[in-house]
Protein backbone atom coordinates (compact mmCIF):
# COMPACT_ATOMS: atom_id res chain seq x y z
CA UNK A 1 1.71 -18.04 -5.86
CA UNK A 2 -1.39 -16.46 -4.41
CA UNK A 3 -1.13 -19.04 -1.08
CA UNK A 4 2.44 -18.28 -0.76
CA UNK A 5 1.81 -14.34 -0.98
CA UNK A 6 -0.88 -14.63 1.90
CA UNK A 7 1.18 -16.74 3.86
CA UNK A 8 3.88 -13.81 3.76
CA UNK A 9 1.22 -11.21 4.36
CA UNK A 10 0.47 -13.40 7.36
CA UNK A 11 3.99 -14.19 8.73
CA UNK A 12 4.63 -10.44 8.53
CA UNK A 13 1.06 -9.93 11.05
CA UNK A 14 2.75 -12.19 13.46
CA UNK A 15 2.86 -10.42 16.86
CA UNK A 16 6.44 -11.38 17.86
CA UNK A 17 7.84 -10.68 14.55
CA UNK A 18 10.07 -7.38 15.24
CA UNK A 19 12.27 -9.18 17.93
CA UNK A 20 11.97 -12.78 15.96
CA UNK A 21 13.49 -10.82 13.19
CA UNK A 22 16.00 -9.64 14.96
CA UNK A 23 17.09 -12.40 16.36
CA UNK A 24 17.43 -13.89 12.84
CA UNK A 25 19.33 -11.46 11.91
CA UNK A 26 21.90 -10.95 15.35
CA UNK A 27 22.12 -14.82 15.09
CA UNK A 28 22.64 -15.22 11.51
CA UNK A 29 25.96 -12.38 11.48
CA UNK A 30 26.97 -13.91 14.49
CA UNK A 31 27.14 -17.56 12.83
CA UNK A 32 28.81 -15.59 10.71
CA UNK A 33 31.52 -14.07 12.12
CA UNK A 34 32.36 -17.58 14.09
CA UNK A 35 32.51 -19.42 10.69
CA UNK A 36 34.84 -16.88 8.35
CA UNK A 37 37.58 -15.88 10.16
CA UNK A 38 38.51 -12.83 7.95
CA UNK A 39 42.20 -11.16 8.39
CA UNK A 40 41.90 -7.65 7.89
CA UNK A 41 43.84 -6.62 4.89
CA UNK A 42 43.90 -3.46 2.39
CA UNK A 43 41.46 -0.92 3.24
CA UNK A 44 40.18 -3.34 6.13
CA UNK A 45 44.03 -3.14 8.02
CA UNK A 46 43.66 0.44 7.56
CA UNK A 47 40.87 0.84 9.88
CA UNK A 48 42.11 -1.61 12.10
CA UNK A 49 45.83 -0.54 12.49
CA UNK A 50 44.17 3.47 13.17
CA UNK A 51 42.20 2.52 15.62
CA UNK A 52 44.97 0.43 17.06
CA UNK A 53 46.87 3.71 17.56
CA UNK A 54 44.34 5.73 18.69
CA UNK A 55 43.66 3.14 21.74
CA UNK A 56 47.59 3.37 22.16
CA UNK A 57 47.30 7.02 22.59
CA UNK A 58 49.18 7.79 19.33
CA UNK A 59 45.98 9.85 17.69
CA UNK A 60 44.76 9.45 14.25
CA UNK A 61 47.95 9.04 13.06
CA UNK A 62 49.97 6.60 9.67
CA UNK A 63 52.98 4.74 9.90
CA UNK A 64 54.01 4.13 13.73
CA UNK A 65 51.73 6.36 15.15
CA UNK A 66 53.56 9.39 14.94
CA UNK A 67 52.28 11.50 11.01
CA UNK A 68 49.01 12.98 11.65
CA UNK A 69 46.72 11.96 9.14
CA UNK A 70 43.17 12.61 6.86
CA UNK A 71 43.82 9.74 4.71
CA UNK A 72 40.01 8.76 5.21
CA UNK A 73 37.78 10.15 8.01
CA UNK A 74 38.40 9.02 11.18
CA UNK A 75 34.78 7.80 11.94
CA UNK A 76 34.95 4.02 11.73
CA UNK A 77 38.41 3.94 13.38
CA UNK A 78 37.60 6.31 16.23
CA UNK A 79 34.41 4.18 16.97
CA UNK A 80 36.78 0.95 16.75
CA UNK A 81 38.90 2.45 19.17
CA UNK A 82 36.13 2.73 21.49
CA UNK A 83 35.46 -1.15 21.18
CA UNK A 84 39.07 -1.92 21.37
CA UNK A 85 39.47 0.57 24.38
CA UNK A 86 36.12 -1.42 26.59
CA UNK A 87 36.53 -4.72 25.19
CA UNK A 88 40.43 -4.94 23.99
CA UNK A 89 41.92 -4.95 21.03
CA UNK A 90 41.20 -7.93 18.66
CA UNK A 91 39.56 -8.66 15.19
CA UNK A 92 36.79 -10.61 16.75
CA UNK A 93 35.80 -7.76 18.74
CA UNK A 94 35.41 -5.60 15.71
CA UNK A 95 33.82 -8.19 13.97
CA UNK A 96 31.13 -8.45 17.24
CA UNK A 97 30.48 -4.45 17.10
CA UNK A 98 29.92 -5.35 13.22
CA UNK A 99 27.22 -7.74 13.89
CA UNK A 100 25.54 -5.39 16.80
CA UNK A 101 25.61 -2.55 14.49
CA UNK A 102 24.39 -4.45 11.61
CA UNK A 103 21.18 -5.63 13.47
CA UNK A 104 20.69 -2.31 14.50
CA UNK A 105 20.61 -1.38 10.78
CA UNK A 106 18.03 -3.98 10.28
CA UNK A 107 15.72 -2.08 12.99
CA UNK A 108 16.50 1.44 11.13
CA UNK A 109 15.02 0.00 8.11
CA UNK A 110 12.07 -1.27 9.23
CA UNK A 111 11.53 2.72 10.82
CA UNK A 112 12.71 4.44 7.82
CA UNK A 113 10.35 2.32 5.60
CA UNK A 114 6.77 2.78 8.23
CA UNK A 115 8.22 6.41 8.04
CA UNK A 116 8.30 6.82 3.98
CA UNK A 117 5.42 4.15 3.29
CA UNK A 118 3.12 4.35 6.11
CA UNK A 119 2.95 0.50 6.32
CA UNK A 120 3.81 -1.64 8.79
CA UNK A 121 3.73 -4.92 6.99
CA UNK A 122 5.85 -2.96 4.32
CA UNK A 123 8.48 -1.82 7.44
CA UNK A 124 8.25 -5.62 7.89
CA UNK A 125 8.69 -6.94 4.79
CA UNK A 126 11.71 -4.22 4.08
CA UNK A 127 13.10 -5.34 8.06
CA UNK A 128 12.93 -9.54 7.13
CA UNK A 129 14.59 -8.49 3.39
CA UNK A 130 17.43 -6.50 4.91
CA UNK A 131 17.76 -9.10 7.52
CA UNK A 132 18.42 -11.82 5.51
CA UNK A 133 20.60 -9.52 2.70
CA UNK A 134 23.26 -11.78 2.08
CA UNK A 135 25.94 -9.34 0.90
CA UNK A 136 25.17 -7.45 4.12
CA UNK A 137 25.54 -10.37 6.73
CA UNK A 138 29.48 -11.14 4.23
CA UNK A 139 30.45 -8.24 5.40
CA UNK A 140 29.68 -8.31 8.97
CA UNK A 141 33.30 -10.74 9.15
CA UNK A 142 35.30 -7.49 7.39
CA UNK A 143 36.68 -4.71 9.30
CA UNK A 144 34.97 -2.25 6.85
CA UNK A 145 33.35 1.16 7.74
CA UNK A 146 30.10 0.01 6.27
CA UNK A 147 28.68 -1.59 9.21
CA UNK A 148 29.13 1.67 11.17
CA UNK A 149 27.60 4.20 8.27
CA UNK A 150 24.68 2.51 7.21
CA UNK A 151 23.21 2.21 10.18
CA UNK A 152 24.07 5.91 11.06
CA UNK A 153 23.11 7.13 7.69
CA UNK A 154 19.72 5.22 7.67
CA UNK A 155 18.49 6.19 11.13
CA UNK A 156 19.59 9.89 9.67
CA UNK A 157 17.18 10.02 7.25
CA UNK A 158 14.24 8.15 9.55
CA UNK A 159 14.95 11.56 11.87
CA UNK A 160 14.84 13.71 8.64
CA UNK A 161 11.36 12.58 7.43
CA UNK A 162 10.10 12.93 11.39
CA UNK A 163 11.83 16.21 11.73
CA UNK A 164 9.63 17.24 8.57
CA UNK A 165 6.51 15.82 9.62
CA UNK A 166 6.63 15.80 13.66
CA UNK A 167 9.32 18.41 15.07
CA UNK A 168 12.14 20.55 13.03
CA UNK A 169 14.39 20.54 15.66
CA UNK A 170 14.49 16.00 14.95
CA UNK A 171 16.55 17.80 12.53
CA UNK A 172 19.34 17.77 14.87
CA UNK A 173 19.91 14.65 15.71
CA UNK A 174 19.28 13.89 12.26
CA UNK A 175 22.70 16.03 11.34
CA UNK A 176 24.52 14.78 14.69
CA UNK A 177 23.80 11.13 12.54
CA UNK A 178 24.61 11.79 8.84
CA UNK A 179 27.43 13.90 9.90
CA UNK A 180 29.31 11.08 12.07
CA UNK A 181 28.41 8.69 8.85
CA UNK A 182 29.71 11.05 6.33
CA UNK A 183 33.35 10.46 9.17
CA UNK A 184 33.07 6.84 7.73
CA UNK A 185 32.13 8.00 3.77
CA UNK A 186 31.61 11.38 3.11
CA UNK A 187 29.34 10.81 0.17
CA UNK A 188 26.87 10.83 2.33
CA UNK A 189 27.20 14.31 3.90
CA UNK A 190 24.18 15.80 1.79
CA UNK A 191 21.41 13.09 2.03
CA UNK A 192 19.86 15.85 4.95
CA UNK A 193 19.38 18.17 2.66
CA UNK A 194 17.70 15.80 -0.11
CA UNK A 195 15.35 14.60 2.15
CA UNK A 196 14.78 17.87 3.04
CA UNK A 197 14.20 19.65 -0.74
CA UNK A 198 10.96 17.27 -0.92
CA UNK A 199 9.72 18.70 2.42
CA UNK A 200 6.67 20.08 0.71
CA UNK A 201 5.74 16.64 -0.76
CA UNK A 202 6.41 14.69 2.45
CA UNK A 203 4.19 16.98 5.01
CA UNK A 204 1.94 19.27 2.16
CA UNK A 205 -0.43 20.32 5.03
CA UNK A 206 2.19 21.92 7.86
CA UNK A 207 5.21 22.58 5.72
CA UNK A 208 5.88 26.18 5.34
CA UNK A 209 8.89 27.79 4.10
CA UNK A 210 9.94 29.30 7.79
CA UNK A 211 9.38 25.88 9.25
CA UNK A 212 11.63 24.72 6.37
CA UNK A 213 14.31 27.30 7.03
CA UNK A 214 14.06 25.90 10.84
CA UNK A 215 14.26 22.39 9.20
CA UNK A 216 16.91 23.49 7.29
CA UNK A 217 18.80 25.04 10.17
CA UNK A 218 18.24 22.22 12.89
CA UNK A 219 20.51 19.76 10.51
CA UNK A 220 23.21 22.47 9.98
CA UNK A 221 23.97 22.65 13.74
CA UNK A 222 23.62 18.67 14.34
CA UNK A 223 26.01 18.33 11.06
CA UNK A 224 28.77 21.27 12.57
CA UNK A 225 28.48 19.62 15.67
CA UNK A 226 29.61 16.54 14.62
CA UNK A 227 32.23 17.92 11.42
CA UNK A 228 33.12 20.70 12.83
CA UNK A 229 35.84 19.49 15.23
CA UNK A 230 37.41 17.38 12.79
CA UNK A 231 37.13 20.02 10.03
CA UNK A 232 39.03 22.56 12.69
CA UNK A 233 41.99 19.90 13.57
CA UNK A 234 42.65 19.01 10.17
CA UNK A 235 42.94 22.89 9.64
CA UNK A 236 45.09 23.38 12.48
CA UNK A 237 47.87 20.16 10.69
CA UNK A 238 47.58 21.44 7.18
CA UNK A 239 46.09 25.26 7.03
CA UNK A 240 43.19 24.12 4.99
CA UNK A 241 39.65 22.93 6.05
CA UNK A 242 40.19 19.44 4.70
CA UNK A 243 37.69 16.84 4.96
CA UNK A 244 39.59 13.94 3.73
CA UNK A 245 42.77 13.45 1.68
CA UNK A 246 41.43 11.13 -0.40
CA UNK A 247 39.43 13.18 -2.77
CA UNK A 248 42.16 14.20 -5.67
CA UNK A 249 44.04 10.75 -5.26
CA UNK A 250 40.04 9.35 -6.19
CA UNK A 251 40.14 11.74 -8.43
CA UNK A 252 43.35 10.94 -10.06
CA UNK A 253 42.05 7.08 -10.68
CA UNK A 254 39.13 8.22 -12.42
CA UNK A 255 40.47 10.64 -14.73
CA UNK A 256 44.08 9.45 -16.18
CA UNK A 257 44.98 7.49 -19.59
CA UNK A 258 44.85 4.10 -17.33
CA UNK A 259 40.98 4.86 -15.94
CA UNK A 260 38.30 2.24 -16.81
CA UNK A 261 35.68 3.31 -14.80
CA UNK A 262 36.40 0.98 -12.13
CA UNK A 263 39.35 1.08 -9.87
CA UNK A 264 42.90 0.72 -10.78
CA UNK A 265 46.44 0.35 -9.80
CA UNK A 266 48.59 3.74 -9.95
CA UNK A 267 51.47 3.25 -12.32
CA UNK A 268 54.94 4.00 -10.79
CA UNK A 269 55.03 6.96 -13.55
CA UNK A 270 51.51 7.99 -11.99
CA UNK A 271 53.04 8.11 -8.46
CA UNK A 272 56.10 9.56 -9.58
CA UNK A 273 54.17 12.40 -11.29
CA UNK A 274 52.36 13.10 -7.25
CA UNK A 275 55.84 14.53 -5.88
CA UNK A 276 57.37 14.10 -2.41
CA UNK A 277 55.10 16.91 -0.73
CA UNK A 278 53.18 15.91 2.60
CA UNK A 279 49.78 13.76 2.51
CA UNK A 280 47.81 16.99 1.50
CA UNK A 281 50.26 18.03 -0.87
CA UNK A 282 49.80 14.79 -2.74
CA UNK A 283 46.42 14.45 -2.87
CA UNK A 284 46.20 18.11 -3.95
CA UNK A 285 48.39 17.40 -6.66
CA UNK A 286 46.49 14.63 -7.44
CA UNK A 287 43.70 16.83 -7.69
CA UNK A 288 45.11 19.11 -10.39
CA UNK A 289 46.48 16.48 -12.81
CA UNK A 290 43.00 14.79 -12.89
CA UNK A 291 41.26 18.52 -13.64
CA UNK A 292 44.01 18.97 -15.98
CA UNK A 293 43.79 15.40 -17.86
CA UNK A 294 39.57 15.47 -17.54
CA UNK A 295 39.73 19.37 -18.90
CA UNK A 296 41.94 17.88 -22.52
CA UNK A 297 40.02 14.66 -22.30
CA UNK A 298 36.44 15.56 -21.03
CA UNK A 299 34.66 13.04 -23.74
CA UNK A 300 36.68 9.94 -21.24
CA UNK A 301 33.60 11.44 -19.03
CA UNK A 302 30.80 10.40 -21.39
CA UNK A 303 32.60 7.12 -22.72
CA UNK A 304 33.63 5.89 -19.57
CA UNK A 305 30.43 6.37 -18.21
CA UNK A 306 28.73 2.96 -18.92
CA UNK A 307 31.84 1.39 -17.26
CA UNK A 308 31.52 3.02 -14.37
CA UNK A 309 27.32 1.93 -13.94
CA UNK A 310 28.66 -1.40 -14.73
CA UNK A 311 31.49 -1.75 -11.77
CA UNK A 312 28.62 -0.20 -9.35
CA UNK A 313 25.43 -2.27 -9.90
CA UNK A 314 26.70 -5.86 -11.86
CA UNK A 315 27.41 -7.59 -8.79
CA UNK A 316 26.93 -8.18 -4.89
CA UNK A 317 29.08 -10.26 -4.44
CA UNK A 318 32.02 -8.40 -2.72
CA UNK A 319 31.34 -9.29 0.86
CA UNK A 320 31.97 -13.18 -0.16
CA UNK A 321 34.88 -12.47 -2.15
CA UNK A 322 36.70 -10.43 0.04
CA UNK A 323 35.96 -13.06 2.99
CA UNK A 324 37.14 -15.99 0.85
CA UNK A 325 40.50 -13.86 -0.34
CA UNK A 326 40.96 -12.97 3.48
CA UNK A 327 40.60 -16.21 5.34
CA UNK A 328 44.11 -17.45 6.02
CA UNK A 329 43.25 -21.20 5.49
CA UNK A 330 39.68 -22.47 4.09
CA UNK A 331 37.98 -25.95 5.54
CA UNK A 332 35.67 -28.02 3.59
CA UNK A 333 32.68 -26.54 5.51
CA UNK A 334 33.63 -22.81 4.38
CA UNK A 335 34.54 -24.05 0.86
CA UNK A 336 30.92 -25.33 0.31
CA UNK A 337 29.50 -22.00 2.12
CA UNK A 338 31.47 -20.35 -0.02
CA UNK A 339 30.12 -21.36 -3.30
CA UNK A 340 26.61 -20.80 -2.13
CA UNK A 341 26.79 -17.51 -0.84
CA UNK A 342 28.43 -16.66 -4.62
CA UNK A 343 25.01 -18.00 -5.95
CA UNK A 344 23.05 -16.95 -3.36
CA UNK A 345 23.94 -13.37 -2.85
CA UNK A 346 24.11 -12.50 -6.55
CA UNK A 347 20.08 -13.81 -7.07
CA UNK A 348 19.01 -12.02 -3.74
CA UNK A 349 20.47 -8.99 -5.53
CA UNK A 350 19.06 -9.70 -8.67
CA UNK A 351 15.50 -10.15 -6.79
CA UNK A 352 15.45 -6.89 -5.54
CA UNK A 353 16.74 -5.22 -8.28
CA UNK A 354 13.63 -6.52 -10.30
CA UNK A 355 10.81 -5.86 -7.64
CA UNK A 356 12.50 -1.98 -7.04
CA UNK A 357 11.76 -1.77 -10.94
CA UNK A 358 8.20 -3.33 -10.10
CA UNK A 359 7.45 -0.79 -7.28
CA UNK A 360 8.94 1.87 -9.66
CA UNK A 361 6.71 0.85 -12.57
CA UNK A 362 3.48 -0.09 -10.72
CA UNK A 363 2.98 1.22 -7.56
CA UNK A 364 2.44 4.82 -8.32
CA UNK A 365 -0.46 4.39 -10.26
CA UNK A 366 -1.82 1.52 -7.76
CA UNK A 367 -1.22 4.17 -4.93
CA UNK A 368 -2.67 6.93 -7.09
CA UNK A 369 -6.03 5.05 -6.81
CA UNK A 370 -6.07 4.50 -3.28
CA UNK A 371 -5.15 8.46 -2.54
CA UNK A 372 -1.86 7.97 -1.64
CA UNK A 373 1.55 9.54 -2.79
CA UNK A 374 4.05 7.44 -3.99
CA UNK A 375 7.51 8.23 -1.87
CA UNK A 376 10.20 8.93 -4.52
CA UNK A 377 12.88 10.38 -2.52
CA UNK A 378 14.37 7.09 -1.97
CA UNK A 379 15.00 7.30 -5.86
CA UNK A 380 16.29 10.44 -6.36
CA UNK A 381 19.26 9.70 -3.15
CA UNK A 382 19.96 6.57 -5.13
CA UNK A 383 20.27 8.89 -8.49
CA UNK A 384 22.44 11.19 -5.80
CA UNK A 385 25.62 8.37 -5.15
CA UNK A 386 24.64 7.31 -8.78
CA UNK A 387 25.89 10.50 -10.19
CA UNK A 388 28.98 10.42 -7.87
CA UNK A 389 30.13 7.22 -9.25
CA UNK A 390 29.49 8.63 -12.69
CA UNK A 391 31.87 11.59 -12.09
CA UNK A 392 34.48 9.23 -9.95
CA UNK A 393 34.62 5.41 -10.22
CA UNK A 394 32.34 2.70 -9.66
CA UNK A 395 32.88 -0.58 -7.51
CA UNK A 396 30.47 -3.00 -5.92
CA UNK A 397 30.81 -1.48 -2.21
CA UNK A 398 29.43 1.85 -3.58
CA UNK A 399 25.89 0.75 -4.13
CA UNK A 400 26.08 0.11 -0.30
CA UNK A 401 24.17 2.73 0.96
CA UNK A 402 21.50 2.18 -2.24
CA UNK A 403 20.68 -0.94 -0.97
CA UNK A 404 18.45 0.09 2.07
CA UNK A 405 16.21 2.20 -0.27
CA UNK A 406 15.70 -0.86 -2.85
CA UNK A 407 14.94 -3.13 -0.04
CA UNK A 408 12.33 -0.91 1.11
CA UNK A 409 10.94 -0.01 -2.41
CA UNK A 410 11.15 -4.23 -3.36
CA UNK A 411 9.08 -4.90 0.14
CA UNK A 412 6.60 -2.54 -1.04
CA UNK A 413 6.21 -4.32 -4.35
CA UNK A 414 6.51 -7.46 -2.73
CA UNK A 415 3.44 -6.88 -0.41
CA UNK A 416 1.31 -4.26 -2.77
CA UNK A 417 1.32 -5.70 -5.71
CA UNK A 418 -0.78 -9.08 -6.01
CA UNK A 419 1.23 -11.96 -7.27
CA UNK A 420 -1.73 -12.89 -9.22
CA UNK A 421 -5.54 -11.96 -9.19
CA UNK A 422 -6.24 -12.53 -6.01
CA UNK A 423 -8.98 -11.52 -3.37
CA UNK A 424 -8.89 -7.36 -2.51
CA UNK A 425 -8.92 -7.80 1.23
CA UNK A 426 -5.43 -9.80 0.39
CA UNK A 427 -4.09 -6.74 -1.10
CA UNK A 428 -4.23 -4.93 1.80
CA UNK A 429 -1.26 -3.39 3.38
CA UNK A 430 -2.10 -1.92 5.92
């Protein structure tokens, strides 16, 4: 084990291993893409069928084109339409901007981890994990606002920790970043200011609270540049500064007498109960009867509550099951690729979930020793989309934007923490 460890250490020295890595990873989505020929269906169609009629000239718009909508933000379709508008409109050339983006996010990691660790052969380790991430290359094939938000979201918070430790006003492309990935999933609107409430920990020598307030005020302009237009139109349709008109339906699934902490199927008395009233008259309404059922039932909060951690973190397998229920005939070939991405993708999860609990566990105390301060505000942003599921409903997709943080926290155990006694010069990570 101690060989193979310093053959890793050494692989991840190796001068042309940035672009090698990205290669790996551009080539391996790309493979990809050409093998699983995914329809897009459900949410997937969704994206695809908006963007369709923004290129048409229709707007952001349901049904033909012509019922202005908030249904979901209109990040991932707008950027879609873009593709479809310099490319033309096909799945394949989604499914290409999927696997640019997605190597992209491979790059963001490797700078968010040298930015939180101070380690480049962590940054590399983190970079080769997430460019191999099996659930994450799956997905590549869907038409599914994930490829777009991660990388936004993770180059967001790179810009965060350099706008506390370099520049405040990094700040502001930080926001112009988290607040076009909180147009794909708005979950992620307040990661800025997370990052930003362990300023004092992250740069204890310069950080004062007017440079915070600057800090502080640098992401609020990036994040109303970017939100504020579509905050305004949606205001404009309905007379209310809607986000999304999602929220209350959401809502609505997670607090009713058929929740079960994952999602579920309306029941035609469910939809019946929603009225007849517009798309934000709905989703208001659905708002209210989940307040009103969750204020009579509020111990469904506490009970349901395992559920829900189970339907986020069990599996990651999602990617491969949505390509294999989406592929409109299957081949021997992606029958057999099928079966061992199952296996595959569920162990490389399971791997990372250990060595996170590793660098949890150990690595304080190892960095203690050597001076340095363990980074925990990857943890507490995981804890932030944990307690979101906890008050909503939890599915496989949501741990999404976890994932970058435990690949950079399993890297670090990976290549800190000695496989076995082994010589201290090996140790070394830096």
């Amino acid at each position: 084990m101690a060989r193979l460890r310093n053959a890793l250490l050494v692989a991840l020295k190796w001068k042309y291993f940035i672009p090698a890595t990205l290669a790996l990873a551009f080539i391996l989505r790309l493979l990809w893409v050409l093998t699983f020929d995914a329809r897009p269906e459900s949410d997937f169609l969704w994206y695809y069928a908006q963007a369709l009629h923004i290129t048409q000239g229709n707007g952001f718009a349901d049904g033909n084109g012509s019922i202005p909508t908030a249904y979901n933000p209109i990040g991932y379709p707008l950027f879609l339409a873009l593709v479809f508008h310099v490319f033309g409109a096909s799945v394949l050339a989604a499914q290409i901007a999927n696997v640019i983006t997605q190597t992209f996010l491979v790059f963001a990691v490797y700078l968010l981890a040298r930015e939180l660790f101070h380690s480049r052969i962590i940054a590399r380790g983190a970079m080769l994990l997430m460019a191999v991430y099996p659930n994450g290359i799956n997905y590549t094939s869907l038409i599914a606002n994930e490829s777009l938000y991660l990388p936004l979201y993770v180059i967001g918070c790179w810009l965060m920790l350099r706008a506390i430790r370099v520049n405040p006003w990094l700040a502001v492309p930080a926001g112009l970043c988290i607040g076009y990935s909180s147009l794909c999933k708005p979950q992620g609107l307040l990661v800025g200011f997370i990052v930003l409430l362990f300023a004092f920990k992250i740069a204890p020598k310069i950080m004062t609270f007017p440079r915070l307030a600057l800090t502080g005020f640098a992401l609020c302009v990036g994040l109303a540049i970017v939100i504020g237009p579509w905050v305004w139109r949606n205001y404009q349709i309905w007379g209310h500064p809607v986000f999304n008109n999602t929220m209350g339906i959401n809502m609505y699934l997670s607090h009713s007498p058929i929740a079960t902490g994952g999602y579920v199927v309306m029941t035609p008395e469910m939809i019946a109960a929603l009225g007849n009233g517009n798309e934000y008259e709905v989703d208001q309404q659905a708002r209210k009867l989940a307040k009103d059922y969750l204020l009579k039932n509020p111990h469904k909060l506490i009970i349901l509550a395992p559920m829900r951690l189970l339907h986020l973190y069990a599996i990651d397998i999602d990617g491969i099951y949505w390509n294999n229920a989406l592929l409109p005939a299957r081949t021997i070939t992606q029958l057999i690729l099928i079966i061992i991405m199952y296996g595959l993708a569920q162990s490389f999860y399971l791997l990372i979930i250990v060595q996170t609990y590793f660098a949890i566990k150990i690595l304080p105390q190892m960095m203690n020793r050597r001076k340095k301060r363990f980074p925990t505000v990857g943890i507490w942003i995981c804890l932030y989309f944990t307690g979101i599921v906890l008050l909503y409903y939890g599915m496989p997709r949501y741990h999404a934007p976890m994932i970058p943080w435990m690949i950079i926290y399993a890297a670090a155990a990976l290549t800190l923490i000695p496989w076995k006694k082994i010589p201290k010069e090996s140790t070394d990570a830096r």
